[in-house]
N, C-alpha and C. Protein backbone atom coordinates (compact mmCIF):
# COMPACT_ATOMS: atom_id res chain seq x y z
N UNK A 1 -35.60 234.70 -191.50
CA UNK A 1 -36.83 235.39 -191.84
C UNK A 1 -37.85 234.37 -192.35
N UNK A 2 -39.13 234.21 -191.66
CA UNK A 2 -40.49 233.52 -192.30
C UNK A 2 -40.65 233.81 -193.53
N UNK A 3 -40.82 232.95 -194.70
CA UNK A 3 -41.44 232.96 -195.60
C UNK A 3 -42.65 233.07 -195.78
N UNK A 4 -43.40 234.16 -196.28
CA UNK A 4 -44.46 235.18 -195.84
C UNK A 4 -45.43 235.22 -197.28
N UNK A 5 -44.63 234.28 -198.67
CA UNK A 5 -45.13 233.76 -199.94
C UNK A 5 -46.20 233.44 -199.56
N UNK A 6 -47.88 233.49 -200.61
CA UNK A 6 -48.61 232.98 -200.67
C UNK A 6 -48.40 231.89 -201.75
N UNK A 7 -48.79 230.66 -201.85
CA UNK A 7 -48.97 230.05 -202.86
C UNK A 7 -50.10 229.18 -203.09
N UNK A 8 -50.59 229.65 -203.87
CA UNK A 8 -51.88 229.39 -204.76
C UNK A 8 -51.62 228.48 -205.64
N UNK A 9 -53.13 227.15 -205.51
CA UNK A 9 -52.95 225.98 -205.96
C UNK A 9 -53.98 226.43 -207.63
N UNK A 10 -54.75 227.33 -207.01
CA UNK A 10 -55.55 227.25 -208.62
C UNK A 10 -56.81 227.90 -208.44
N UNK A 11 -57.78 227.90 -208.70
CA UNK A 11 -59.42 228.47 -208.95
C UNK A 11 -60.29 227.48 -208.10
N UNK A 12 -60.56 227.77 -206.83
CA UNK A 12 -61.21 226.80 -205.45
C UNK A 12 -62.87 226.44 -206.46
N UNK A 13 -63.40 228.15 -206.41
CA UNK A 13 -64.59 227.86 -206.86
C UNK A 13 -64.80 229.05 -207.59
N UNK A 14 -65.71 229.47 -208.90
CA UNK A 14 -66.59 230.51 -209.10
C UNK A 14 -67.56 230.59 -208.57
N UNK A 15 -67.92 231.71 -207.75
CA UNK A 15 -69.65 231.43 -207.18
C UNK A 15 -70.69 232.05 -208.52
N UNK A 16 -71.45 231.42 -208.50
CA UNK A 16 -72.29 232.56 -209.86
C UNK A 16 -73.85 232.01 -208.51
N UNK A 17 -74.95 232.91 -209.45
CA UNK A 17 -76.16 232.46 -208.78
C UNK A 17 -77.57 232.43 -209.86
N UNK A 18 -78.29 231.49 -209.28
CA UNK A 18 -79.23 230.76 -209.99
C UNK A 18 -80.53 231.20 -209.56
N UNK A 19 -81.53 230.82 -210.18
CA UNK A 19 -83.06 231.00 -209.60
C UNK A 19 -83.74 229.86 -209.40
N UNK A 20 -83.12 229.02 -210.12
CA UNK A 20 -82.94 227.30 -210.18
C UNK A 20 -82.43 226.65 -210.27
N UNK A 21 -81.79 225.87 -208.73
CA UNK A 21 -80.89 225.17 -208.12
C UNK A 21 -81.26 223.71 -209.32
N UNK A 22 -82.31 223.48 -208.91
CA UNK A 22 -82.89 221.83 -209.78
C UNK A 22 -82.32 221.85 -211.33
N UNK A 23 -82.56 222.69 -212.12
CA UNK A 23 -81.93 222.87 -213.15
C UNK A 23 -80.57 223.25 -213.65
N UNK A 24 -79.97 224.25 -212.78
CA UNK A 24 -78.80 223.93 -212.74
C UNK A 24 -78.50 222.88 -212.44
N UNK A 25 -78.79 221.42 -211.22
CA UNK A 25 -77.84 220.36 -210.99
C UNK A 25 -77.81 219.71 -212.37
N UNK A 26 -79.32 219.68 -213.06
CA UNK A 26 -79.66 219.29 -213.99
C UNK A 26 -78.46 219.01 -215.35
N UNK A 27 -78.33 220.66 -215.34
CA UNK A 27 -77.40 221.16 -216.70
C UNK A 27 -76.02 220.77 -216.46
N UNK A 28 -75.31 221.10 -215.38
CA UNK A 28 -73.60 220.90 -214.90
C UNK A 28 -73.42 219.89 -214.39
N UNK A 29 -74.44 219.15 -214.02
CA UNK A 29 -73.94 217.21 -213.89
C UNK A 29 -74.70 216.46 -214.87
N UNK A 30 -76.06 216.78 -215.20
CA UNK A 30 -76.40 216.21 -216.36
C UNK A 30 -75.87 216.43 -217.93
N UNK A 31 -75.66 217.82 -218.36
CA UNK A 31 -75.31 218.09 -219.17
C UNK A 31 -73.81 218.15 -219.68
N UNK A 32 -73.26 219.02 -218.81
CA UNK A 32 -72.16 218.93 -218.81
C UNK A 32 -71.08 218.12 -218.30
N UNK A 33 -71.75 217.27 -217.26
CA UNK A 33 -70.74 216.38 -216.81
C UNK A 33 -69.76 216.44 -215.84
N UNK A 34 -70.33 217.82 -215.06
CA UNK A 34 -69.41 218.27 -214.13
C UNK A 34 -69.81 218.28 -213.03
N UNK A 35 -69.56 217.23 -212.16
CA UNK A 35 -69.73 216.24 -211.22
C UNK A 35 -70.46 217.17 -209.87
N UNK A 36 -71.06 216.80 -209.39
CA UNK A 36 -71.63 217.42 -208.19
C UNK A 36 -71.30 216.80 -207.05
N UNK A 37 -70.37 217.94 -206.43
CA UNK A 37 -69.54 217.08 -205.16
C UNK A 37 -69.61 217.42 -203.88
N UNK A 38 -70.83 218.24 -203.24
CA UNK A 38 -70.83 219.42 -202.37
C UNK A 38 -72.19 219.72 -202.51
N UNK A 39 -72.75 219.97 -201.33
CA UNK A 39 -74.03 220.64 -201.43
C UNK A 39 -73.90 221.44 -199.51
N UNK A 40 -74.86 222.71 -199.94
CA UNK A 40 -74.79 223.23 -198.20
C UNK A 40 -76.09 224.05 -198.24
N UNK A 41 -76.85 224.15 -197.44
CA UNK A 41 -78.14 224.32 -197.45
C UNK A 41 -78.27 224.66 -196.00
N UNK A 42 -78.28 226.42 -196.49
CA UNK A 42 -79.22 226.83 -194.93
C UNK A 42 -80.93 227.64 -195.06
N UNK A 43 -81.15 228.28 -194.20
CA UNK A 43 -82.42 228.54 -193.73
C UNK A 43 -82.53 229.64 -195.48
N UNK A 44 -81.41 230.51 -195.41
CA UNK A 44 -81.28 231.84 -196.37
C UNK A 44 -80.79 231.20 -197.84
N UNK A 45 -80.06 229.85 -198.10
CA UNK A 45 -79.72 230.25 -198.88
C UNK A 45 -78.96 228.40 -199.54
N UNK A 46 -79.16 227.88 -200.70
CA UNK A 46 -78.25 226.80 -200.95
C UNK A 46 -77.01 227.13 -201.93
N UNK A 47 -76.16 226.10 -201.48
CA UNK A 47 -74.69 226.69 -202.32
C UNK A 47 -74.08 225.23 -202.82
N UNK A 48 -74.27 224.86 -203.74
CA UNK A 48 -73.39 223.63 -204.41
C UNK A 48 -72.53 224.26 -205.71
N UNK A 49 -71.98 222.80 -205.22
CA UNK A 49 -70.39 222.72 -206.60
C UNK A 49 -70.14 221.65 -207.28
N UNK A 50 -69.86 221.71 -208.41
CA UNK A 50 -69.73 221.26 -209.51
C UNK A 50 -68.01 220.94 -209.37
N UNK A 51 -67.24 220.32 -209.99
CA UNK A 51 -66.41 219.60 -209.99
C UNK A 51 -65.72 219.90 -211.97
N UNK A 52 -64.99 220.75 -211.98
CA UNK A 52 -64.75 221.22 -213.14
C UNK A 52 -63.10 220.97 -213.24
N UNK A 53 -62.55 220.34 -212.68
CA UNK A 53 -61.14 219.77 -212.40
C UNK A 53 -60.43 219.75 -211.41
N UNK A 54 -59.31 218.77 -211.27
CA UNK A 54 -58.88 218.44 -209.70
C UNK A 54 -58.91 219.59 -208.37
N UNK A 55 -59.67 219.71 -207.59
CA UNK A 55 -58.96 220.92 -207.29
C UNK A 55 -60.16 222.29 -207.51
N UNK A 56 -60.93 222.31 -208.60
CA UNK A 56 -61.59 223.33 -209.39
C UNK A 56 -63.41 222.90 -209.12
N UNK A 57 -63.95 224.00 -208.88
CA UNK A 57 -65.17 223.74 -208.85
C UNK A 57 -65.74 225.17 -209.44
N UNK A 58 -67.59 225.02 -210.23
CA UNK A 58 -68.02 226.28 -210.06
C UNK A 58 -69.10 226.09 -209.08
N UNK A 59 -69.67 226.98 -208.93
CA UNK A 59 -70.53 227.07 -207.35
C UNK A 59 -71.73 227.72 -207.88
N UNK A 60 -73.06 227.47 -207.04
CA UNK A 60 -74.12 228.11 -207.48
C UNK A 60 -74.55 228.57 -206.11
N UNK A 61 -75.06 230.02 -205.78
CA UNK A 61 -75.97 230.02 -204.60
C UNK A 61 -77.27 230.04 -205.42
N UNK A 62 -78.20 229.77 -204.46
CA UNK A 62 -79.92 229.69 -205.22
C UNK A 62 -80.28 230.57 -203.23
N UNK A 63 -80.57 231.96 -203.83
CA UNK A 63 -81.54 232.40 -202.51
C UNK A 63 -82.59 232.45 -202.30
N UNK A 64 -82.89 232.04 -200.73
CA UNK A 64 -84.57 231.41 -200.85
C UNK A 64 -85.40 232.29 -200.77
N UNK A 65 -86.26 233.06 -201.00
CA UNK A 65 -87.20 233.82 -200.87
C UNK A 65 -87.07 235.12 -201.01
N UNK A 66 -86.17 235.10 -202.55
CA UNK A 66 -85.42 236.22 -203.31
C UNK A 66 -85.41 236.26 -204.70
N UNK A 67 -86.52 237.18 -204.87
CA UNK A 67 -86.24 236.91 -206.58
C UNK A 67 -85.75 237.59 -207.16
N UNK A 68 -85.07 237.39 -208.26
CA UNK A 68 -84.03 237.97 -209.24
C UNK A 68 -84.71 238.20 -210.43
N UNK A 69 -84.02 239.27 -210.53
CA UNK A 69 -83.75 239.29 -212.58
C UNK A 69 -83.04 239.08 -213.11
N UNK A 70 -83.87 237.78 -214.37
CA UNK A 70 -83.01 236.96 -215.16
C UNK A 70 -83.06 237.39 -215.98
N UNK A 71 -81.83 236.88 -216.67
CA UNK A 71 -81.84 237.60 -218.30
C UNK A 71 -80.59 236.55 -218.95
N UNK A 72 -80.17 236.33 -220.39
CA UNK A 72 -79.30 235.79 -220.85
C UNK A 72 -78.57 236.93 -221.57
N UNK A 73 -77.56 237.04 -221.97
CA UNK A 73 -77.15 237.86 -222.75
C UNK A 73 -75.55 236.92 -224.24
N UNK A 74 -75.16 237.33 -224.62
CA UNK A 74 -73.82 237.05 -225.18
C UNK A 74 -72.23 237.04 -224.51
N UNK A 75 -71.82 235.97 -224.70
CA UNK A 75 -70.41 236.00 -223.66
C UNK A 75 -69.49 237.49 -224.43
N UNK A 76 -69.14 238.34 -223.85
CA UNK A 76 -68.67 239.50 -223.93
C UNK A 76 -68.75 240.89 -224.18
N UNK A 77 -70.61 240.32 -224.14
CA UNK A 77 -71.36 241.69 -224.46
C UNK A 77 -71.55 242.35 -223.14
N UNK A 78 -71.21 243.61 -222.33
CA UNK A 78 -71.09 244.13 -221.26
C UNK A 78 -72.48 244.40 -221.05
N UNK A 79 -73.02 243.96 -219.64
CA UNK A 79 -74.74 244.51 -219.65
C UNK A 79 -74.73 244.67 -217.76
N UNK A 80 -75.01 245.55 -217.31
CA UNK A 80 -75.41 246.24 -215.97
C UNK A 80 -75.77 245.41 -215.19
N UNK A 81 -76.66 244.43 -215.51
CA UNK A 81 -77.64 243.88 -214.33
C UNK A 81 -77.03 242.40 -214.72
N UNK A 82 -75.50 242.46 -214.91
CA UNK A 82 -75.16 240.79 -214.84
C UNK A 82 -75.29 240.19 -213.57
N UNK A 83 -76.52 240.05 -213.46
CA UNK A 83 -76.45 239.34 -211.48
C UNK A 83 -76.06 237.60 -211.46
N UNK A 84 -75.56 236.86 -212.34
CA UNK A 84 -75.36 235.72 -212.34
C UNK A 84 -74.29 235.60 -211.52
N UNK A 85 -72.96 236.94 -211.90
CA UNK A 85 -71.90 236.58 -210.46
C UNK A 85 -72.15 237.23 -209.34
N UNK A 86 -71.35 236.10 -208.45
CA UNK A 86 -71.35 236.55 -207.35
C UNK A 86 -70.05 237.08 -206.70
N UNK A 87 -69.15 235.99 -206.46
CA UNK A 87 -67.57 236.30 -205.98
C UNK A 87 -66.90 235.14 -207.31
N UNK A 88 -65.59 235.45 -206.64
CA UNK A 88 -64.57 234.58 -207.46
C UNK A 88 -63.81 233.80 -206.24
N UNK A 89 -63.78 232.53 -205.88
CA UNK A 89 -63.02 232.06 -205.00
C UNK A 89 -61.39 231.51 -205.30
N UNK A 90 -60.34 231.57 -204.75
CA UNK A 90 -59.37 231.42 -205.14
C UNK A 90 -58.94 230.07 -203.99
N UNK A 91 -58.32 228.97 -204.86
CA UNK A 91 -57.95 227.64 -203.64
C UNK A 91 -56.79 227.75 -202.68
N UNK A 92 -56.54 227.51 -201.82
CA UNK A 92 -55.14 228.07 -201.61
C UNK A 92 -54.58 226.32 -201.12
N UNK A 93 -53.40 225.85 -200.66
CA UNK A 93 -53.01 225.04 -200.02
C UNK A 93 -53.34 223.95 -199.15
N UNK A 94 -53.49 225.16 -197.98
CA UNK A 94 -53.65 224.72 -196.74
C UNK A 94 -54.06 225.96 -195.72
N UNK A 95 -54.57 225.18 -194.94
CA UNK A 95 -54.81 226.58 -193.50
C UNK A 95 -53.45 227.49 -193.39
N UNK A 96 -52.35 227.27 -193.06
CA UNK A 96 -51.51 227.90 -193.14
C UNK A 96 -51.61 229.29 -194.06
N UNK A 97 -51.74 228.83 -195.42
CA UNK A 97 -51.85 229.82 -196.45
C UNK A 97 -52.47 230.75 -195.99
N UNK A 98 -54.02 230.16 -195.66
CA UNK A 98 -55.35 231.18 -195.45
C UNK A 98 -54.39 231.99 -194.64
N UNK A 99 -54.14 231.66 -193.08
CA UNK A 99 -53.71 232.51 -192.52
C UNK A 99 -52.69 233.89 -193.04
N UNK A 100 -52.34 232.96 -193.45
CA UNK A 100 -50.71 233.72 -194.16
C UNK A 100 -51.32 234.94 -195.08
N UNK A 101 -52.21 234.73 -196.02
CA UNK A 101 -52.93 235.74 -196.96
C UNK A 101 -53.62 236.38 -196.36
N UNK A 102 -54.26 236.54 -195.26
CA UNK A 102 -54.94 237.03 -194.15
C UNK A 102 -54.29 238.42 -193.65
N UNK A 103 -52.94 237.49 -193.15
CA UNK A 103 -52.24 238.64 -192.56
C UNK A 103 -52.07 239.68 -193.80
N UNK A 104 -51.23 238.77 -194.72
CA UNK A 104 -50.59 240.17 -195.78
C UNK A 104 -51.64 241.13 -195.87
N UNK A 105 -52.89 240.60 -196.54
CA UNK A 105 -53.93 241.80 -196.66
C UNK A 105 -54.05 243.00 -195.53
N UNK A 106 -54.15 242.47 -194.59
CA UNK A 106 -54.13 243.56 -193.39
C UNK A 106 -53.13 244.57 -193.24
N UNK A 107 -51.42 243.52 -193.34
CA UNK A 107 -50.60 244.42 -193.83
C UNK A 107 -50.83 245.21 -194.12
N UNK A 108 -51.18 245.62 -195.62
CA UNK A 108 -51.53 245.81 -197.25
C UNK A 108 -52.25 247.00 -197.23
N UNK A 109 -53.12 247.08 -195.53
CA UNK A 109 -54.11 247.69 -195.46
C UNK A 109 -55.85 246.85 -196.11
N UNK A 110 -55.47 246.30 -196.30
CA UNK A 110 -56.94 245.75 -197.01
C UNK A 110 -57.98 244.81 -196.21
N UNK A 111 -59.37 245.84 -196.03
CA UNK A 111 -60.26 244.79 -194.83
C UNK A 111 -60.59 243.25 -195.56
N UNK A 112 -60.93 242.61 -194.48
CA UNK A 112 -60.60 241.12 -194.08
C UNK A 112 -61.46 240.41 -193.49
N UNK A 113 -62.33 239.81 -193.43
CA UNK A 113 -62.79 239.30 -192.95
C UNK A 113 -62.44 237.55 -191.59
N UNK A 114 -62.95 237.44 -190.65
CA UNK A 114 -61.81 236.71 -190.23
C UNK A 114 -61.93 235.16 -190.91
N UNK A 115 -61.57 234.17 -190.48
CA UNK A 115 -61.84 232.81 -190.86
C UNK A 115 -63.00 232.51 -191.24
N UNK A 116 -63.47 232.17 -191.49
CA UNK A 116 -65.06 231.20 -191.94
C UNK A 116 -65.12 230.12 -191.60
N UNK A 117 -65.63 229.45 -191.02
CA UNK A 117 -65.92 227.68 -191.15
C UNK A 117 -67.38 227.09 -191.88
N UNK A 118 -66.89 227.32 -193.00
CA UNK A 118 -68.16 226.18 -193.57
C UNK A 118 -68.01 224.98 -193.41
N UNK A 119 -67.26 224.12 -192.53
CA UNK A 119 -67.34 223.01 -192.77
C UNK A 119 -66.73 221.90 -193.94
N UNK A 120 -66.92 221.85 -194.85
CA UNK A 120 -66.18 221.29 -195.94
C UNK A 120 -65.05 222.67 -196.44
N UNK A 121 -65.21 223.35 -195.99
CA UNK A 121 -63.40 224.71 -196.55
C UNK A 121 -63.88 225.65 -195.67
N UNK A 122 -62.57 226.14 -195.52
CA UNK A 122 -62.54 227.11 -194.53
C UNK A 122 -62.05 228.65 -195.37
N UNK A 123 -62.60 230.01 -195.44
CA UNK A 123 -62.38 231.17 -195.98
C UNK A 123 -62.34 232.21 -195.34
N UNK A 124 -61.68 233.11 -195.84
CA UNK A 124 -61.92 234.55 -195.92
C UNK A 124 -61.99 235.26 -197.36
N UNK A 125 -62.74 236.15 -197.00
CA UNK A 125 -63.63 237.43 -198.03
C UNK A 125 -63.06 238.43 -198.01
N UNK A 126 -62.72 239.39 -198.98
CA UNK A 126 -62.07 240.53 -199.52
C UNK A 126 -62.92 240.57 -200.64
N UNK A 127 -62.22 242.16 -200.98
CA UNK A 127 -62.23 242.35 -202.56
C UNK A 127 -61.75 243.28 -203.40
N UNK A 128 -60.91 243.51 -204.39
CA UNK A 128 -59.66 244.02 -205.48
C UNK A 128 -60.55 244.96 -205.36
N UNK A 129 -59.52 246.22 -205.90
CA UNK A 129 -59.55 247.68 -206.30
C UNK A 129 -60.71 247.73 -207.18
N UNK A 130 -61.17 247.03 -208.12
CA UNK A 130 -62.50 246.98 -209.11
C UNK A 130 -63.75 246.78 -208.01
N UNK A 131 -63.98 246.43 -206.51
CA UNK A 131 -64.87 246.24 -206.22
C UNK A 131 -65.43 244.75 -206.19
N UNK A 132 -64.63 243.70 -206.94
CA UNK A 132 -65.20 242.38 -206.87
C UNK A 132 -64.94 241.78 -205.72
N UNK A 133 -65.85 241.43 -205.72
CA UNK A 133 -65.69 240.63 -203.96
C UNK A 133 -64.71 238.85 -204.39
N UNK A 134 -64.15 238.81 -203.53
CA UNK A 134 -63.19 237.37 -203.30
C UNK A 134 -63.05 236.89 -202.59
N UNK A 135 -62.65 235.59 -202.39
CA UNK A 135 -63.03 234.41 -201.32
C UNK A 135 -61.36 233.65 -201.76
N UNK A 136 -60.87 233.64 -200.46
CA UNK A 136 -59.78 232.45 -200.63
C UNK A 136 -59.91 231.40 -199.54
N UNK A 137 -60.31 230.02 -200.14
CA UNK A 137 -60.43 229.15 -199.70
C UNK A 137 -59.62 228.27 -199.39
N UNK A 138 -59.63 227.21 -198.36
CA UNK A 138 -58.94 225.73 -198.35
C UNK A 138 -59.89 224.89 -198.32
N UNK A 139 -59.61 223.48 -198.91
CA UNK A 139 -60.35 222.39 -198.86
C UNK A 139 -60.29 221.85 -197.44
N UNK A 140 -61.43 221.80 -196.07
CA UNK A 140 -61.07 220.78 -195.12
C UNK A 140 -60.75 219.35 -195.59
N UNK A 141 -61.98 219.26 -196.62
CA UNK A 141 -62.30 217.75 -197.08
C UNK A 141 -62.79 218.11 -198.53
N UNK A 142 -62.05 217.96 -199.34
CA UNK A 142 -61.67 218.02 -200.96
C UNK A 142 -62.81 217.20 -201.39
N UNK A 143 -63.21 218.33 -201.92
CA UNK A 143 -64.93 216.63 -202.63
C UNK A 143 -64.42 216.36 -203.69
N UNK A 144 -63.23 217.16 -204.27
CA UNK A 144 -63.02 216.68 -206.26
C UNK A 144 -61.85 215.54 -206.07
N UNK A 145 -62.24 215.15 -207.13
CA UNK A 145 -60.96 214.34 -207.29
C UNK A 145 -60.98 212.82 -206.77
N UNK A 146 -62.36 212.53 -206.43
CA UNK A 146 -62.48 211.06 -205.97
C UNK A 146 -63.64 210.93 -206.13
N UNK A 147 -63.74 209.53 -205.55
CA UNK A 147 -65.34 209.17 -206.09
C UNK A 147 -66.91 209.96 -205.16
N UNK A 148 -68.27 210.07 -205.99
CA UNK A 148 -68.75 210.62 -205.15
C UNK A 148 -69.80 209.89 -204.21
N UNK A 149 -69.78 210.68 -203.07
CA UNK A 149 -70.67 209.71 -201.86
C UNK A 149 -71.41 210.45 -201.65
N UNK A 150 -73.17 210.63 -201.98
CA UNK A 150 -74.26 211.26 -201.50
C UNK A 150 -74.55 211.14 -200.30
N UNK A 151 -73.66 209.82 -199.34
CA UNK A 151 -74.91 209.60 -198.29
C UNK A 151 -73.54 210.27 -197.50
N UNK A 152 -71.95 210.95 -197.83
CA UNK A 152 -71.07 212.12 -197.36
C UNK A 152 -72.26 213.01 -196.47
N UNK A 153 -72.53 213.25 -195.53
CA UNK A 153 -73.35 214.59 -195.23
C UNK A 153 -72.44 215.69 -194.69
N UNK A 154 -70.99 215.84 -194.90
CA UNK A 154 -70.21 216.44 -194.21
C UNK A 154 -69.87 217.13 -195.91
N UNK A 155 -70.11 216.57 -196.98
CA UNK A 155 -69.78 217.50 -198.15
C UNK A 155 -71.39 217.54 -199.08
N UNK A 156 -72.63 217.07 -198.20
CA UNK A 156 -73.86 217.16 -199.20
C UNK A 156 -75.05 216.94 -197.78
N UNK A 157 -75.06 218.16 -197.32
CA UNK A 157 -75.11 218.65 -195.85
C UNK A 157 -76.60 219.59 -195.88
N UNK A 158 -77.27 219.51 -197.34
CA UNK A 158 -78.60 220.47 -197.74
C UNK A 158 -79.32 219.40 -197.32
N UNK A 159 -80.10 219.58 -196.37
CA UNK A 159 -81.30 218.58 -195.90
C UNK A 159 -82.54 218.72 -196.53
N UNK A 160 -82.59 219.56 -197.41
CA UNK A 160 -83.80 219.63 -198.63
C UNK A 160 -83.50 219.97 -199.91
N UNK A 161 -82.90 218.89 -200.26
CA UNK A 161 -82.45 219.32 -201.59
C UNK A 161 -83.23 219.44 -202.90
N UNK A 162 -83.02 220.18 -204.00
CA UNK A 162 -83.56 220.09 -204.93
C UNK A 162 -83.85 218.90 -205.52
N UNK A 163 -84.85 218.54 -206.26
CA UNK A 163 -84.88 216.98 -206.96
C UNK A 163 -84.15 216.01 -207.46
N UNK A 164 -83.37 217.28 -208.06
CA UNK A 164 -82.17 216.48 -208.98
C UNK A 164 -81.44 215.92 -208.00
N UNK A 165 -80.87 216.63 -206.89
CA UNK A 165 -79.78 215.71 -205.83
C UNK A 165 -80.45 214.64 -205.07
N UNK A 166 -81.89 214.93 -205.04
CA UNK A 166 -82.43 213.23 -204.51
C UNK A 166 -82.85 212.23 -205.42
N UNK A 167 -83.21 212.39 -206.75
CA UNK A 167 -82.43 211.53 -207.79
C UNK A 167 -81.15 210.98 -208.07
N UNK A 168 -80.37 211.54 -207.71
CA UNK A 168 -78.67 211.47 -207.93
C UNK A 168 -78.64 210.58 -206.57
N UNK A 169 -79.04 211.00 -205.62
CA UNK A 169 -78.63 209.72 -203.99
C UNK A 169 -79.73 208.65 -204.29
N UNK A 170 -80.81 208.82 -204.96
CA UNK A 170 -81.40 207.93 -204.60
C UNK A 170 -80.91 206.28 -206.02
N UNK A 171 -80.77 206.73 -207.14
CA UNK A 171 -80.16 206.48 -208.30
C UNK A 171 -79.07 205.92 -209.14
N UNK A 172 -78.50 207.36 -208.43
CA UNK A 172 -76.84 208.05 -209.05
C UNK A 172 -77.31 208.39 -210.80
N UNK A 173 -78.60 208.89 -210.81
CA UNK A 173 -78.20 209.15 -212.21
C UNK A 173 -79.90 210.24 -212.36
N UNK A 174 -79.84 211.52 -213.45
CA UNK A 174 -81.01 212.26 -213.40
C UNK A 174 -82.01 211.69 -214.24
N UNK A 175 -83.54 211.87 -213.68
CA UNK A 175 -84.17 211.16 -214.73
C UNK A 175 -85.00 212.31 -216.01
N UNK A 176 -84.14 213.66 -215.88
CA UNK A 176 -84.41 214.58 -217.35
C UNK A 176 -82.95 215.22 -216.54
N UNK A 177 -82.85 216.00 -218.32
CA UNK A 177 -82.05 217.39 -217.94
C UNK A 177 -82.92 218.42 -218.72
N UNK A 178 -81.77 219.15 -218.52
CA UNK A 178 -82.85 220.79 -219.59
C UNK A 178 -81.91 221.18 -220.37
N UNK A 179 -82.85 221.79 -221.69
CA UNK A 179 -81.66 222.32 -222.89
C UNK A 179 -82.10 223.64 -222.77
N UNK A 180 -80.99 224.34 -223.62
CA UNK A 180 -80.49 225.84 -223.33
C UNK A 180 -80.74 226.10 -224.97
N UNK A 181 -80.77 227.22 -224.73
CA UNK A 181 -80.37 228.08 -226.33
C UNK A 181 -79.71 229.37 -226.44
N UNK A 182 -79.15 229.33 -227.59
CA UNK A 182 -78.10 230.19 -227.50
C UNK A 182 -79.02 232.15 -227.76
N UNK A 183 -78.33 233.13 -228.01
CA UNK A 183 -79.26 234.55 -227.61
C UNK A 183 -78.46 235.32 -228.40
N UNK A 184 -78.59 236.03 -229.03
CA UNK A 184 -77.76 237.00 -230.02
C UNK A 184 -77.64 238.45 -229.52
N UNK A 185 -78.33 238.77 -228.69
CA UNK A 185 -78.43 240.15 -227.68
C UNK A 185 -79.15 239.90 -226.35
N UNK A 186 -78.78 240.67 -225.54
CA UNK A 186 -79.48 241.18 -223.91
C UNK A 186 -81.21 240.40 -223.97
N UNK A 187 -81.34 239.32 -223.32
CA UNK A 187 -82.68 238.95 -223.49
C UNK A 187 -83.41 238.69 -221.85
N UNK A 188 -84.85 239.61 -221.65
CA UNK A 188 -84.94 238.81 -220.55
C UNK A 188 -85.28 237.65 -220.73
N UNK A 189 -85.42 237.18 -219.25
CA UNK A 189 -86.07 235.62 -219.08
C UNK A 189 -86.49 235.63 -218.62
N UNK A 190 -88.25 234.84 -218.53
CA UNK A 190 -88.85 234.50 -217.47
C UNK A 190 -88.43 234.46 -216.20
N UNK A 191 -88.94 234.24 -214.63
CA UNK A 191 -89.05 233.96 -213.45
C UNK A 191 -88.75 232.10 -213.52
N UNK A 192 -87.72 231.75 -212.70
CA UNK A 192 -87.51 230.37 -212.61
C UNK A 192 -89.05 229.72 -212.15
C-alpha cells in the first residue's frame, strides 16, 4: 500500500496585504530585518516575501488600482474589517506532497484548485471549515536560506518595483525606513 502521509515542512508563507508595498519593504527588511527574497509583479497585483526563517516567509500582496481600508487595531482585539489577511500558506516538501495533498482533499470531498505555477513555488488553494482560504506550497527555487541576489529575476521577477527594492539592487541597503506606533483601540488610518 502507497503511503498517502502528507508531511509538512513548516509555514511556506503568511500572505497579509498592504497599501504600501515601499513601506512595507521598508519596515520587514529595514526594520525588522527580515530579508527580502522574492518579489512577483503582475499587471493586477505585487506579491513579495520576507524571509522570517529557513524555510518561512511572510508575504505581502499590494493591489494595483484598489483601495482599501486601513485601520490599525490591538493584537487580539477582534474587529470585522481586518483586511490585512489574506490566506495562510502552508510549505510542504516537494511536488510529490502537493500532489499527494491534492488528492486527499478531493478524497475528503474538499474543492481544489489544480496546480499553480508561479514560478519560484508551485500551489494549490483551498480553505478549512472557518472559511479561511489556504495555499500549500513547494519551493521550485527556495529564496530563504542563502544569500540574496537582486539581479535573481526568476525569484525578484517585479519589473517595477517599489523604491525600496531598487535601492536594495541598486545598493544592497535602504536609504530611510518608517516608524510605527503602537494604538490602544480600533483606529483608522489614512489612505497609503
Amino acid at each position: 500500500m502507497a503511503d498517502d502521509t502528507v508531511r509538512w515542512r513548516g509555514l511556506n508563507h503568511l500572505a497579509l496585504v498592504t497599501a504600501d508595498m515601499d513601506a512595507t519593504v521598508r519596515f520587514w527588511h529595514g526594520v525588522l530585518d527580515a530579508r527580502l527574497v522574492t518579489t512577483i509583479g503582475t499587471p493586477a497585483f505585487r506579491h513579495y516575501f520576507f524571509e522570517v526563517g529557513p524555510g518561512d516567509t511572510v508575504a505581502f500582496f499590494e493591489y494595483r488600482d484598489q483601495p482599501l481600508d486601513r485601520f490599525a487595531k490591538p493584537a487580539g482585539i477582534p474587529y470585522r474589517q481586518a483586511s490585512q489577511f489574506d490566506h495562510l500558506s502552508l510549505d510542504l516538501a516537494d511536488e510529490d506532497a502537493l500532489h499527494r495533498l491534492q488528492a486527499r482533499l478531493k478524497e475528503h470531498g474538499c474543492e481544489v484548485t489544480d496546480v499553480i505555477d508561479h514560478g519560484v513555488m508551485r500551489s494549490i488553494y483551498f480553505t478549512d471549515p472557518n472559511g479561511i482560504a489556504l495555499e500549500a506550497s513547494w519551493w521550485v527555487t527556495d529564496p530563504t536560506g542563502r544569500p540574496t541576489d537582486f539581479a535573481d529575476e526568476r525569484l525578484f521577477a517585479d519589473a517595477d518595483p517599489v523604491p525600496a527594492v531598487r535601492e536594495l539592487r541598486s545598493g544592497n541597503r535602504l536609504d530611510h525606513t518608517v516608524a510605527t506606533s503602537l494604538v490602544d483601540d480600533v483606529t483608522e488610518l489614512s489612505p497609503a
